[in-house]
PDB file of N, CA and C in Angstrom:
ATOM      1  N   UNK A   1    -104.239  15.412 -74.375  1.00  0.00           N
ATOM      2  CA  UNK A   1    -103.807  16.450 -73.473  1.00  0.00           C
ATOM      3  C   UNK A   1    -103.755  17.767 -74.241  1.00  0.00           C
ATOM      4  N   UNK A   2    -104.114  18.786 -73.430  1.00  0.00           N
ATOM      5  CA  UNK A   2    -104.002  19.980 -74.261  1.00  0.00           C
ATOM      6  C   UNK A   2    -102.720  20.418 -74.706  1.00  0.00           C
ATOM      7  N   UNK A   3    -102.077  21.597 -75.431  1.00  0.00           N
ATOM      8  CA  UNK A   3    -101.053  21.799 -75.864  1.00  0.00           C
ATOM      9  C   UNK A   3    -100.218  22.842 -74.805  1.00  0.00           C
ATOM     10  N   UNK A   4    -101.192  23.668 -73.801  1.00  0.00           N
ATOM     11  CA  UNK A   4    -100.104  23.889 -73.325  1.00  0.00           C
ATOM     12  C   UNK A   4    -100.898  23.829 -71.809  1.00  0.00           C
ATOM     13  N   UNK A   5    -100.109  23.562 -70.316  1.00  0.00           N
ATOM     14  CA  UNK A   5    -101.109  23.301 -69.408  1.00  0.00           C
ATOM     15  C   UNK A   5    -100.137  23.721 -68.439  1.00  0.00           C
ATOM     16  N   UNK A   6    -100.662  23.792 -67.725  1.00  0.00           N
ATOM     17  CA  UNK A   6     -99.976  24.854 -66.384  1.00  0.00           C
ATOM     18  C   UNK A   6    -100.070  23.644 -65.431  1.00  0.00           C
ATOM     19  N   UNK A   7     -99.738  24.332 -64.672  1.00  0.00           N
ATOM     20  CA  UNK A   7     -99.235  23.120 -63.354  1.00  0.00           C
ATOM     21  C   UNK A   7    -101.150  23.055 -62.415  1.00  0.00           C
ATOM     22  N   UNK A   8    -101.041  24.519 -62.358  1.00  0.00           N
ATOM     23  CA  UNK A   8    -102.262  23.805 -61.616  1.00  0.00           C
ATOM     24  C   UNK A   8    -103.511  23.833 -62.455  1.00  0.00           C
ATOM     25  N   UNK A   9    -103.503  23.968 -63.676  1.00  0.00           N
ATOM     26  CA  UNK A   9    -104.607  22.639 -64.418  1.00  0.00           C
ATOM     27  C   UNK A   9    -104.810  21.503 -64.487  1.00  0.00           C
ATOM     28  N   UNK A  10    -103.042  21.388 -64.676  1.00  0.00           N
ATOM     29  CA  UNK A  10    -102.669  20.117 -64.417  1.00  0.00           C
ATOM     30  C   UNK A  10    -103.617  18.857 -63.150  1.00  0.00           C
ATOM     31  N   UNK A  11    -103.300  19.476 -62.023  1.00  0.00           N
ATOM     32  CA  UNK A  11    -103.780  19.255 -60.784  1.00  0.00           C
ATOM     33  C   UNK A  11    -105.667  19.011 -61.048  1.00  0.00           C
ATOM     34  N   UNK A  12    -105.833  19.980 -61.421  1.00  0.00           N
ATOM     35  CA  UNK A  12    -107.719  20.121 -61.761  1.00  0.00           C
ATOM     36  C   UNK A  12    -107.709  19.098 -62.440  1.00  0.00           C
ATOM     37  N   UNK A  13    -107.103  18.794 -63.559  1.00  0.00           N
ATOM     38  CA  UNK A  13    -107.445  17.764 -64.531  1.00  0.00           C
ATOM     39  C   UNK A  13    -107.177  16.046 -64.084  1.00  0.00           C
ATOM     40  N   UNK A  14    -106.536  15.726 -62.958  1.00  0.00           N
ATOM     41  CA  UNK A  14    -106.018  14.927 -61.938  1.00  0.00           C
ATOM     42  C   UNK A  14    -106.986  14.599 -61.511  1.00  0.00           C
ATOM     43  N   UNK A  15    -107.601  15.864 -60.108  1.00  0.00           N
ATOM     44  CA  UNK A  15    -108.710  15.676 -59.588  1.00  0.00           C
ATOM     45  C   UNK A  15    -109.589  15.227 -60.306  1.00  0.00           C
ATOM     46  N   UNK A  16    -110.116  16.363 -61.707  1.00  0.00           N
ATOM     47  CA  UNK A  16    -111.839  15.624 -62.380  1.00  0.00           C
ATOM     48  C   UNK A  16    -111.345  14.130 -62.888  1.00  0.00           C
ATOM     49  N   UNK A  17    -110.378  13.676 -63.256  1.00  0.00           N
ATOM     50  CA  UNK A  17    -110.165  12.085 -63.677  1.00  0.00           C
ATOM     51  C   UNK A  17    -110.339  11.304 -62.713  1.00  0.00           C
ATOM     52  N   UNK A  18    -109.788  11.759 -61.495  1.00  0.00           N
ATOM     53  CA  UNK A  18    -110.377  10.864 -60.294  1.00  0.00           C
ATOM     54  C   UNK A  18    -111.307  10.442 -59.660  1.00  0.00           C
ATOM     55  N   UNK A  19    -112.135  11.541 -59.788  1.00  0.00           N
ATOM     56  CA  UNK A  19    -113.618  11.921 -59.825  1.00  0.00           C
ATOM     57  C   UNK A  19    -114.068  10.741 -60.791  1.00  0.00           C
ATOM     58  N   UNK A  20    -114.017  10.797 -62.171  1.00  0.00           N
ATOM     59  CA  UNK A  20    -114.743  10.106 -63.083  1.00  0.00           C
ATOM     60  C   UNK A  20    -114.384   9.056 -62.977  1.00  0.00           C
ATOM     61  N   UNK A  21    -113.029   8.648 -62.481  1.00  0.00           N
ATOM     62  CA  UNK A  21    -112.704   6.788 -62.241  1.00  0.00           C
ATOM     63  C   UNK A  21    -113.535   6.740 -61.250  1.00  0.00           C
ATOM     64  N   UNK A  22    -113.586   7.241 -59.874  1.00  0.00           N
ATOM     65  CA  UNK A  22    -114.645   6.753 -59.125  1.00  0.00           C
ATOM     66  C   UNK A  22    -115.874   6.303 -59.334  1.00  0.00           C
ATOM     67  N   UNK A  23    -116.497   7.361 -60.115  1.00  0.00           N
ATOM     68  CA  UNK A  23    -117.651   6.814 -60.362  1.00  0.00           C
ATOM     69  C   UNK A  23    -117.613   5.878 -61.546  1.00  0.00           C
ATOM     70  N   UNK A  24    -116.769   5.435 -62.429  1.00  0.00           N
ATOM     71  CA  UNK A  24    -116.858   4.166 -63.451  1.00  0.00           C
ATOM     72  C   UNK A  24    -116.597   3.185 -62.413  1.00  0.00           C
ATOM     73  N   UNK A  25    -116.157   3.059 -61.148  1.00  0.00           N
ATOM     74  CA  UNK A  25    -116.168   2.206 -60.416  1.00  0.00           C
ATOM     75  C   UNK A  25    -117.548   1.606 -60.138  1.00  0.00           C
ATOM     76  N   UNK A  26    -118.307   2.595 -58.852  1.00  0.00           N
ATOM     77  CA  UNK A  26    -118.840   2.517 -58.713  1.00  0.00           C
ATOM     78  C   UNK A  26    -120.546   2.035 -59.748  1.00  0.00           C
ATOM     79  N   UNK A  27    -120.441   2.616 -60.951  1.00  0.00           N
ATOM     80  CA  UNK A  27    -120.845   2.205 -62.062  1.00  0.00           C
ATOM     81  C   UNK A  27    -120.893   0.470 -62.041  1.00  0.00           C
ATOM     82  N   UNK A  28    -119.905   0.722 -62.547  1.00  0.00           N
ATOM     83  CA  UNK A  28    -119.379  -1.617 -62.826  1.00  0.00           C
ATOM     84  C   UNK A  28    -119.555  -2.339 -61.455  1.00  0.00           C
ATOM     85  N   UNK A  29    -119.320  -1.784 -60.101  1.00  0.00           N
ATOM     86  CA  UNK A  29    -119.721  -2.487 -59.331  1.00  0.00           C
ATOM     87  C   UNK A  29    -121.248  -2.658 -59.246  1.00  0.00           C
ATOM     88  N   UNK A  30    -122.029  -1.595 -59.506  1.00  0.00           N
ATOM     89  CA  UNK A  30    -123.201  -1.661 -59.071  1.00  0.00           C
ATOM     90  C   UNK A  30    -124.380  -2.688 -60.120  1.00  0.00           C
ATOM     91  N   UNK A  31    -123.788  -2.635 -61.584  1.00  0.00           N
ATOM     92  CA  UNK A  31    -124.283  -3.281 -62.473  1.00  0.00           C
ATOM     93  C   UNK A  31    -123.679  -5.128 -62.362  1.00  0.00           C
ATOM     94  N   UNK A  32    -122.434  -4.947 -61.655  1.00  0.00           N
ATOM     95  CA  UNK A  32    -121.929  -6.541 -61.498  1.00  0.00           C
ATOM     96  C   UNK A  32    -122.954  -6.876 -60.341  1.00  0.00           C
ATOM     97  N   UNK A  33    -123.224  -6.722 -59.491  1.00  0.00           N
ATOM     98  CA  UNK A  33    -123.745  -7.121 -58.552  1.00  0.00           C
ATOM     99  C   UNK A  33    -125.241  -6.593 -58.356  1.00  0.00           C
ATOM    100  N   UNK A  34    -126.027  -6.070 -59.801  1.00  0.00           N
ATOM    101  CA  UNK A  34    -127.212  -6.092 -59.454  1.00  0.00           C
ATOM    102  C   UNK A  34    -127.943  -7.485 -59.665  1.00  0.00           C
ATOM    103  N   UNK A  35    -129.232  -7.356 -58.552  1.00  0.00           N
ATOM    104  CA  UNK A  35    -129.978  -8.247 -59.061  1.00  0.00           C
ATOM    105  C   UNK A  35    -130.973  -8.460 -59.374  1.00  0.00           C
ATOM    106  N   UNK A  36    -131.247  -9.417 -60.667  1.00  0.00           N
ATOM    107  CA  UNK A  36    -132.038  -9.666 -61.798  1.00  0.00           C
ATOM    108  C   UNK A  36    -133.705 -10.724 -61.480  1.00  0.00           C
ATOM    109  N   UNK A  37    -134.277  -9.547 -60.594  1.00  0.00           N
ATOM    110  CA  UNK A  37    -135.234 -10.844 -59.960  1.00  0.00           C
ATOM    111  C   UNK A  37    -136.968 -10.584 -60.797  1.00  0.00           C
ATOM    112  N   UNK A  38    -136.784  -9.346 -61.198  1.00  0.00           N
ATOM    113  CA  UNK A  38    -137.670  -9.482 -62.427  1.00  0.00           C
ATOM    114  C   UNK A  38    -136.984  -8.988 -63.746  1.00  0.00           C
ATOM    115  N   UNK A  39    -138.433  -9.448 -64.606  1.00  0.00           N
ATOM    116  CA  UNK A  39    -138.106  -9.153 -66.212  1.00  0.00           C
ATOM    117  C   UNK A  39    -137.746  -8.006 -66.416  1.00  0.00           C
ATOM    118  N   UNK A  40    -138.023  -6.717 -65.875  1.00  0.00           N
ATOM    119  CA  UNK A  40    -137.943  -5.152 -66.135  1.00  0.00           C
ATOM    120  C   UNK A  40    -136.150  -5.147 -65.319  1.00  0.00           C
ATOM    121  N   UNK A  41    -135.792  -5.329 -64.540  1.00  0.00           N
ATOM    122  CA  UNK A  41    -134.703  -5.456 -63.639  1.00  0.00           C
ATOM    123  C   UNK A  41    -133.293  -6.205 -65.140  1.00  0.00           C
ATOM    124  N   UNK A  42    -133.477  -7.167 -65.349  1.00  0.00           N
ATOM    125  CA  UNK A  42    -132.987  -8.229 -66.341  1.00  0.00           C
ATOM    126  C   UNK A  42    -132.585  -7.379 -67.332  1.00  0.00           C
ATOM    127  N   UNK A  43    -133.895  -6.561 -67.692  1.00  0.00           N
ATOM    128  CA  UNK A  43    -133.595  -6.166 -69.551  1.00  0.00           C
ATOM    129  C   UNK A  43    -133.036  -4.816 -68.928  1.00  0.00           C
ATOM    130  N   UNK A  44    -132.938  -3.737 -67.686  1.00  0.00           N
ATOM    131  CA  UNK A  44    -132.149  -2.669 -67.011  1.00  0.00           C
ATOM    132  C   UNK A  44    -130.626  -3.425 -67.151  1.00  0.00           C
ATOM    133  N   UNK A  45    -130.122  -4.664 -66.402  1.00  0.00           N
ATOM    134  CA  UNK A  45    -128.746  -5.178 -66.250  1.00  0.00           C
ATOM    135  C   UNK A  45    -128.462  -5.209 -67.894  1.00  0.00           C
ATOM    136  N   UNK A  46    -128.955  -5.935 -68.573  1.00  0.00           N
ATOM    137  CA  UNK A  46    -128.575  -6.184 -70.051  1.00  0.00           C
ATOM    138  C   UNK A  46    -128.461  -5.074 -70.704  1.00  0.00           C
ATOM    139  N   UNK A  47    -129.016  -4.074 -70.693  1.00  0.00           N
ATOM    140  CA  UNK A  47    -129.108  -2.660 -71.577  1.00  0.00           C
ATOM    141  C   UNK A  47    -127.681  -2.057 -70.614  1.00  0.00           C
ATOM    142  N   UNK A  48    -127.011  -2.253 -69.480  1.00  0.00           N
ATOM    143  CA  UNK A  48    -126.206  -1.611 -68.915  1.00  0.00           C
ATOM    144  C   UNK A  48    -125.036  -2.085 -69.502  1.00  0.00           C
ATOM    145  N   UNK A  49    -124.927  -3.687 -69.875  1.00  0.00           N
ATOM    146  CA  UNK A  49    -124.492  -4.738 -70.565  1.00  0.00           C
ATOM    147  C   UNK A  49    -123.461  -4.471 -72.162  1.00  0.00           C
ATOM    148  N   UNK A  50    -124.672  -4.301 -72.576  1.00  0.00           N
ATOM    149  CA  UNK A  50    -124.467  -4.177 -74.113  1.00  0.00           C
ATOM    150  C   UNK A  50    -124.860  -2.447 -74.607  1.00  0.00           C
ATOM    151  N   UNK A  51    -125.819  -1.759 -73.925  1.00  0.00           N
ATOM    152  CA  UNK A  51    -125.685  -0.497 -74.924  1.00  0.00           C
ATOM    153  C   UNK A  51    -126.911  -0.342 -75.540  1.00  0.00           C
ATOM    154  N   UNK A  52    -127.664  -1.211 -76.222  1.00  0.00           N
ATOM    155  CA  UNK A  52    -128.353  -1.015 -77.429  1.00  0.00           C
ATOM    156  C   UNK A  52    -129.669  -2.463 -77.568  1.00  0.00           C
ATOM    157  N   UNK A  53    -130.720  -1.372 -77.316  1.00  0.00           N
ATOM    158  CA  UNK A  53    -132.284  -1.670 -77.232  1.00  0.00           C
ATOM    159  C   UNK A  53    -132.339  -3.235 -77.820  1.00  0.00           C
ATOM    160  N   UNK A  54    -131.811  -2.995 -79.354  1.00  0.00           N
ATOM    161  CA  UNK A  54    -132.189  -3.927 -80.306  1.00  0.00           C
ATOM    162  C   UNK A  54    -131.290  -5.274 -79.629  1.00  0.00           C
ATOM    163  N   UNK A  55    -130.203  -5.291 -79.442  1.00  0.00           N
ATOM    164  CA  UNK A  55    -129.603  -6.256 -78.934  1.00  0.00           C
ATOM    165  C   UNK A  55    -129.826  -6.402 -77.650  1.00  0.00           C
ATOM    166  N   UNK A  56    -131.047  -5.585 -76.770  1.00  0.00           N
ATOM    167  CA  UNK A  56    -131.724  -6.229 -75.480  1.00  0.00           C
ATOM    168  C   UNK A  56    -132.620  -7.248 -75.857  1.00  0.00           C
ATOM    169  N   UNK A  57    -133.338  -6.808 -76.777  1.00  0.00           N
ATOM    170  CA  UNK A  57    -134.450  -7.263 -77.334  1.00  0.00           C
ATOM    171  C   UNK A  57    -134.088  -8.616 -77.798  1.00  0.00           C
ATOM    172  N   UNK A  58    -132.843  -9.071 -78.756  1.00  0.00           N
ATOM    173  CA  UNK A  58    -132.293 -10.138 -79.159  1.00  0.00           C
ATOM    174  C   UNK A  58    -131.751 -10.837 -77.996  1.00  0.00           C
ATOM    175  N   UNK A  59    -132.043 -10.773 -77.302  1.00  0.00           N
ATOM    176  CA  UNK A  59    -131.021 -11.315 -75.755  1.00  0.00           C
ATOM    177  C   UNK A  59    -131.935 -11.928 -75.270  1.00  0.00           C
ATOM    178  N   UNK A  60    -133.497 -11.605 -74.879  1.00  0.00           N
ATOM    179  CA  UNK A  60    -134.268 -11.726 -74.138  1.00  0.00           C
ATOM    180  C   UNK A  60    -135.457 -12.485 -75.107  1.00  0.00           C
ATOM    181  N   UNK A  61    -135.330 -12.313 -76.683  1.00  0.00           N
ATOM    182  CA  UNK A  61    -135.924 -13.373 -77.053  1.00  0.00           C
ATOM    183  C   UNK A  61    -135.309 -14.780 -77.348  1.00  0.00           C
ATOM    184  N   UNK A  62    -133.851 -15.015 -77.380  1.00  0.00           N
ATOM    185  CA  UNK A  62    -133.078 -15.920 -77.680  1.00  0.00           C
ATOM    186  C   UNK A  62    -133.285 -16.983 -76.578  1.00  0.00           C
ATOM    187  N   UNK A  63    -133.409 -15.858 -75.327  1.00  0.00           N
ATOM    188  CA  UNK A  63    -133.826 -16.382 -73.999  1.00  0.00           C
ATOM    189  C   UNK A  63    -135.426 -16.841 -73.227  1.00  0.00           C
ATOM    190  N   UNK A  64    -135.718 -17.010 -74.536  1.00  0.00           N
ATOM    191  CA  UNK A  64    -137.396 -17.475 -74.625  1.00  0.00           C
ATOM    192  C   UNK A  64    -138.526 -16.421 -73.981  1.00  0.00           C
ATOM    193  N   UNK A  65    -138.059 -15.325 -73.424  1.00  0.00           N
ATOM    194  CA  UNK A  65    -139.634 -14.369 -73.204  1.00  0.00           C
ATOM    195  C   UNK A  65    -139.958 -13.817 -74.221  1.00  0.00           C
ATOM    196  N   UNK A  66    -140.920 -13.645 -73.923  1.00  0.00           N
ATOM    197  CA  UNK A  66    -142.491 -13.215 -74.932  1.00  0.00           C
ATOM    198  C   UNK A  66    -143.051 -12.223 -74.132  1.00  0.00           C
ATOM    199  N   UNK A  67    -143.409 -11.365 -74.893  1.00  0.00           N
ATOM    200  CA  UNK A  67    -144.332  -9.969 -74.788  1.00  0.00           C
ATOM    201  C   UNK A  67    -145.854 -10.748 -74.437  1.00  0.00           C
ATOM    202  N   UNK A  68    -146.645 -10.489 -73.582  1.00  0.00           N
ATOM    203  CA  UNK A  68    -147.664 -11.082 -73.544  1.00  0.00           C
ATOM    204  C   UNK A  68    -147.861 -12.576 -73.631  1.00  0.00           C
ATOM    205  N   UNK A  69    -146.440 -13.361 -73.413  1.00  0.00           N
ATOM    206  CA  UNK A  69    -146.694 -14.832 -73.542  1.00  0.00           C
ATOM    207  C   UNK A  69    -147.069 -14.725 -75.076  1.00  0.00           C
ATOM    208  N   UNK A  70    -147.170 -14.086 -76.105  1.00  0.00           N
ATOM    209  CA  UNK A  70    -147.539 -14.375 -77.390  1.00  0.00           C
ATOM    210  C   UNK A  70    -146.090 -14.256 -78.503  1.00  0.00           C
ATOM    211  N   UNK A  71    -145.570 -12.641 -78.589  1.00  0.00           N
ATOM    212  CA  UNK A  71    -144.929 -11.833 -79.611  1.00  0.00           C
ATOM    213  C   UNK A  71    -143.454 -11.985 -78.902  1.00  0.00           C
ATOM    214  N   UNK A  72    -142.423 -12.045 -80.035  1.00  0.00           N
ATOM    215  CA  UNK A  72    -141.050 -11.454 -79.156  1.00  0.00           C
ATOM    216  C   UNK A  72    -141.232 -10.125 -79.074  1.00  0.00           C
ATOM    217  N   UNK A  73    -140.026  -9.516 -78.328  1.00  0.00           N
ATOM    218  CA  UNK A  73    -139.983  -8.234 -77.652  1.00  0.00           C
ATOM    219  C   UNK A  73    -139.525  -7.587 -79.163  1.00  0.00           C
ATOM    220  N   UNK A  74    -139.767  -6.156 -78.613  1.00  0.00           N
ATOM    221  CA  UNK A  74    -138.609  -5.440 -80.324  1.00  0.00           C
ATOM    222  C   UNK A  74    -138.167  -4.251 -79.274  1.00  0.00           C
ATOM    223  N   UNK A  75    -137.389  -3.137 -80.013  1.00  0.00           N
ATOM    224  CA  UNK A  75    -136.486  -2.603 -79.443  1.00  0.00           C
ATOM    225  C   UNK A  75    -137.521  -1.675 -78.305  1.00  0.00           C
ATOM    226  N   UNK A  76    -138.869  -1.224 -79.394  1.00  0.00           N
ATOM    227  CA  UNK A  76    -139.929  -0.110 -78.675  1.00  0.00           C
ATOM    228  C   UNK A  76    -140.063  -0.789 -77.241  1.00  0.00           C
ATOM    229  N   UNK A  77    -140.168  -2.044 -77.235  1.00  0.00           N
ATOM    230  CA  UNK A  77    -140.884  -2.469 -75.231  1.00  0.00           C
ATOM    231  C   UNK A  77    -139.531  -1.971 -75.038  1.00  0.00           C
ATOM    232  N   UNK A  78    -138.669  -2.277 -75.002  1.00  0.00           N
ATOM    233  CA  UNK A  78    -137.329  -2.303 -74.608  1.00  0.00           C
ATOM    234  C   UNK A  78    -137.351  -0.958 -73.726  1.00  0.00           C
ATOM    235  N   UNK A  79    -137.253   0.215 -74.809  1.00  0.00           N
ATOM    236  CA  UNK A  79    -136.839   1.392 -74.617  1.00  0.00           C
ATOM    237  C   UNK A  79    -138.354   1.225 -73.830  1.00  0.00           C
ATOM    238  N   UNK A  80    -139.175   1.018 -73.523  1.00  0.00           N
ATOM    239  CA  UNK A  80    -140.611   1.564 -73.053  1.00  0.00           C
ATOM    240  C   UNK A  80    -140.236   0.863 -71.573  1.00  0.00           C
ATOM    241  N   UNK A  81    -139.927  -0.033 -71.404  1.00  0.00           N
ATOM    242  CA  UNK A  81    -139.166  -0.322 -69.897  1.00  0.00           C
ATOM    243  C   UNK A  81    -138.195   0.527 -69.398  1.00  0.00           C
ATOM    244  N   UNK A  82    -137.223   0.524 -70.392  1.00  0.00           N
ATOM    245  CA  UNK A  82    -136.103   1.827 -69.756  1.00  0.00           C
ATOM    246  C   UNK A  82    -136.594   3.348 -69.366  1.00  0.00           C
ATOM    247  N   UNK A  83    -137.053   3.385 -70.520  1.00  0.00           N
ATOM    248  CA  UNK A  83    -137.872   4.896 -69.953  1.00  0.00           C
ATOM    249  C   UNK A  83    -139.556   4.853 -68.994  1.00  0.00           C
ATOM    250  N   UNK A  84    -139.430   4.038 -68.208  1.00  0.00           N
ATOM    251  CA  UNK A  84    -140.461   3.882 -67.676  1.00  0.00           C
ATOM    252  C   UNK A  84    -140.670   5.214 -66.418  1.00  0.00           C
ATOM    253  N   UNK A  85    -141.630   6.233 -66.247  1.00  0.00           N
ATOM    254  CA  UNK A  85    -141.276   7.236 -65.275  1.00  0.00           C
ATOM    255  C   UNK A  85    -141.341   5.988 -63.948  1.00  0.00           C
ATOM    256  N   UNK A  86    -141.823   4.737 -63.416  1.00  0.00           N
ATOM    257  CA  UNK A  86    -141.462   4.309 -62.268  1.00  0.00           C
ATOM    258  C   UNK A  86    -140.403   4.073 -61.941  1.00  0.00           C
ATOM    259  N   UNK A  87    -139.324   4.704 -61.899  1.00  0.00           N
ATOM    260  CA  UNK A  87    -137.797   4.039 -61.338  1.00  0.00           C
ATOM    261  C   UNK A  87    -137.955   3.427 -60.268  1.00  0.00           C
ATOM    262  N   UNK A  88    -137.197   1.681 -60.726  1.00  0.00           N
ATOM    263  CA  UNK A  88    -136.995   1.065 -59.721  1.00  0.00           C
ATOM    264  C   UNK A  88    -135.920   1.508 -58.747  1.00  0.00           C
ATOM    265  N   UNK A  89    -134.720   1.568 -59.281  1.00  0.00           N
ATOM    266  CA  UNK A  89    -134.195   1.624 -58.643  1.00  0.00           C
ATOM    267  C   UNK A  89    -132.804   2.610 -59.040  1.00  0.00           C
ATOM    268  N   UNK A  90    -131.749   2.664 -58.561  1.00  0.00           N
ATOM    269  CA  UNK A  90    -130.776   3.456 -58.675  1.00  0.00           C
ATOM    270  C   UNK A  90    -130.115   3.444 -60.225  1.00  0.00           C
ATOM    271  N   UNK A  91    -129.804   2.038 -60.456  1.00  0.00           N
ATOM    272  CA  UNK A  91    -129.133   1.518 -61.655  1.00  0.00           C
ATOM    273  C   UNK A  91    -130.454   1.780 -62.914  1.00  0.00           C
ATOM    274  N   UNK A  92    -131.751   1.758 -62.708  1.00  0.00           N
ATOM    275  CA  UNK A  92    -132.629   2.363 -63.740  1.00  0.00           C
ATOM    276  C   UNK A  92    -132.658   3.639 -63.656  1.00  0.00           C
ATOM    277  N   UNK A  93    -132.315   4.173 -62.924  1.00  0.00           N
ATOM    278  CA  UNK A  93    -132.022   5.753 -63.460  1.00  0.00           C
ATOM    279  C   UNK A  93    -131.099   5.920 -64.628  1.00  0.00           C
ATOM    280  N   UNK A  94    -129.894   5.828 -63.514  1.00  0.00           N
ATOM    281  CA  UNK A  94    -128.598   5.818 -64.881  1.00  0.00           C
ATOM    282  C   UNK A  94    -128.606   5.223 -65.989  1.00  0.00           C
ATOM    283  N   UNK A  95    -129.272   4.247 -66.207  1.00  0.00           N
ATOM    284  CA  UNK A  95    -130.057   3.809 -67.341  1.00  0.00           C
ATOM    285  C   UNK A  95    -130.370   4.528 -68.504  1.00  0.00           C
ATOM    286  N   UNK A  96    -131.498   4.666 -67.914  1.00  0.00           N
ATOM    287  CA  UNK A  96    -132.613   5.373 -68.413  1.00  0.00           C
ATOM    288  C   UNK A  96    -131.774   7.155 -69.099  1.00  0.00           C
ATOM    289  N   UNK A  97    -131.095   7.779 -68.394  1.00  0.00           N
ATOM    290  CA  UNK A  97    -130.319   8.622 -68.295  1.00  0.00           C
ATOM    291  C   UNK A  97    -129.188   8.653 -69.801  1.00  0.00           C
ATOM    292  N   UNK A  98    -128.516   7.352 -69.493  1.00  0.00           N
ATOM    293  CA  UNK A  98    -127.824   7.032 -70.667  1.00  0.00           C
ATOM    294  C   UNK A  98    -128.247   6.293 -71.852  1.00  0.00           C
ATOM    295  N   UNK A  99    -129.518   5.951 -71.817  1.00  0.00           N
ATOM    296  CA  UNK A  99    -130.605   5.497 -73.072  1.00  0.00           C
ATOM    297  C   UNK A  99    -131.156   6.609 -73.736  1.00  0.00           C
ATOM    298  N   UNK A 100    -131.700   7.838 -73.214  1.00  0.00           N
ATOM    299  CA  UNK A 100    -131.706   9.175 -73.639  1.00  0.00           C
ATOM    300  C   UNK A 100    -130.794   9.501 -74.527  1.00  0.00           C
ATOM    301  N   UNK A 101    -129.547   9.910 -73.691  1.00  0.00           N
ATOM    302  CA  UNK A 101    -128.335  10.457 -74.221  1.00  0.00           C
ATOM    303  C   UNK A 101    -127.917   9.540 -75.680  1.00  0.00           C
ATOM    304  N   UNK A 102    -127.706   8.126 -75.872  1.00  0.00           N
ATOM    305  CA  UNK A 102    -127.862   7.566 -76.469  1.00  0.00           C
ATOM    306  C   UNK A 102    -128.718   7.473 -77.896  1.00  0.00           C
ATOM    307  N   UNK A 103    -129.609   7.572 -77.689  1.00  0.00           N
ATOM    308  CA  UNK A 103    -131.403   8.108 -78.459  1.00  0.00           C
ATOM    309  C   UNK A 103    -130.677   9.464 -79.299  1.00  0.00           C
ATOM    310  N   UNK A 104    -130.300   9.485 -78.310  1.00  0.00           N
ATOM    311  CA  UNK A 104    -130.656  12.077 -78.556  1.00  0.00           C
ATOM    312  C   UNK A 104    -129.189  11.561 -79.724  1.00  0.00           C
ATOM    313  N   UNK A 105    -128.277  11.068 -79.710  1.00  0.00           N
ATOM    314  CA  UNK A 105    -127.004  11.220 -80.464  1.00  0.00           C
ATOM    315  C   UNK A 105    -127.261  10.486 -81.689  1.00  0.00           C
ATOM    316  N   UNK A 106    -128.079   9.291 -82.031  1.00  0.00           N
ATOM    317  CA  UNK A 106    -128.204   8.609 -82.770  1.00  0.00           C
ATOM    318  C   UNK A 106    -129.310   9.533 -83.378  1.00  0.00           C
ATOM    319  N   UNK A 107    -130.050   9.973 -82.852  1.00  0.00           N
ATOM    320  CA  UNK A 107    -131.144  10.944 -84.083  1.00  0.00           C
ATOM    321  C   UNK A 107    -130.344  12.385 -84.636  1.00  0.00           C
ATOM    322  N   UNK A 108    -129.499  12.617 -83.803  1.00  0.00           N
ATOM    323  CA  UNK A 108    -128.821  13.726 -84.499  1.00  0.00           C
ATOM    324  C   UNK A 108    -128.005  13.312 -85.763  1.00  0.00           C
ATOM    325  N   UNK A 109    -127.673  12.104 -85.662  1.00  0.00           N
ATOM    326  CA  UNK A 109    -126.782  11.578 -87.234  1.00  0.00           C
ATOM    327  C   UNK A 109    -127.457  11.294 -88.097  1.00  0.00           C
ATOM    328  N   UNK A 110    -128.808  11.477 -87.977  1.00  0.00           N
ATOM    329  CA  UNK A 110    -130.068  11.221 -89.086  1.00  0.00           C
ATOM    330  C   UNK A 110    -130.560  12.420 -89.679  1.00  0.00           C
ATOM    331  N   UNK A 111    -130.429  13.596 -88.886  1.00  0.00           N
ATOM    332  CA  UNK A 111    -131.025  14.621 -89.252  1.00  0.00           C
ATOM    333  C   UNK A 111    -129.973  15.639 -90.175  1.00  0.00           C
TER     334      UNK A 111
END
């Protein structure tokens, strides 16, 4: 909380929290109840899941798919599904959205 706050910041700061619980609602509902009826759909729920490409990638080979029926997956298909410009659907946006954001923060601690 800030150090000093007035009453009706107070109020603003109420409202935008309410705002943002809504949508973490809506968020977790939409990822609990998506469904996983293809492979691109699957590795979207799992990346919403866990966060992080490499541990999609470990998820989905543990779980016996193969890249071409030949290779396991690595993080590049991963991210190359997430960032795919075809959005399926609603939950691959936000995805895709927060795989960016994600990306963009982790290369800034490198540079």
């Amino acid at each position: 909380m800030k150090a000093f706050l007035t009453v009706e910041n107070a109020k603003i700061e109420i409202s935008n929290s309410e705002h943002y619980i809504k949508k973490l609602k809506e968020y977790i509902n939409l990822v609990e109840n998506y469904e996983t009826d293809t492979f691109e759909k699957l590795v979207i729920k799992t990346y919403a899941l866990l966060g992080n490409v490499a541990k999609v990638a470990d998820k989905v080979n543990s779980e016996g798919f193969r890249f071409n029926q030949s290779r396991k997956y690595t993080s590049n298909d991963i991210t190359a599904i997430i960032q795919s410009k075809d959005t399926i659907d609603n939950l691959h946006e936000i995805v895709r959205d927060i795989q960016k954001r994600n990306k963009t923060k982790a290369s800034r601690k490198w540079s």
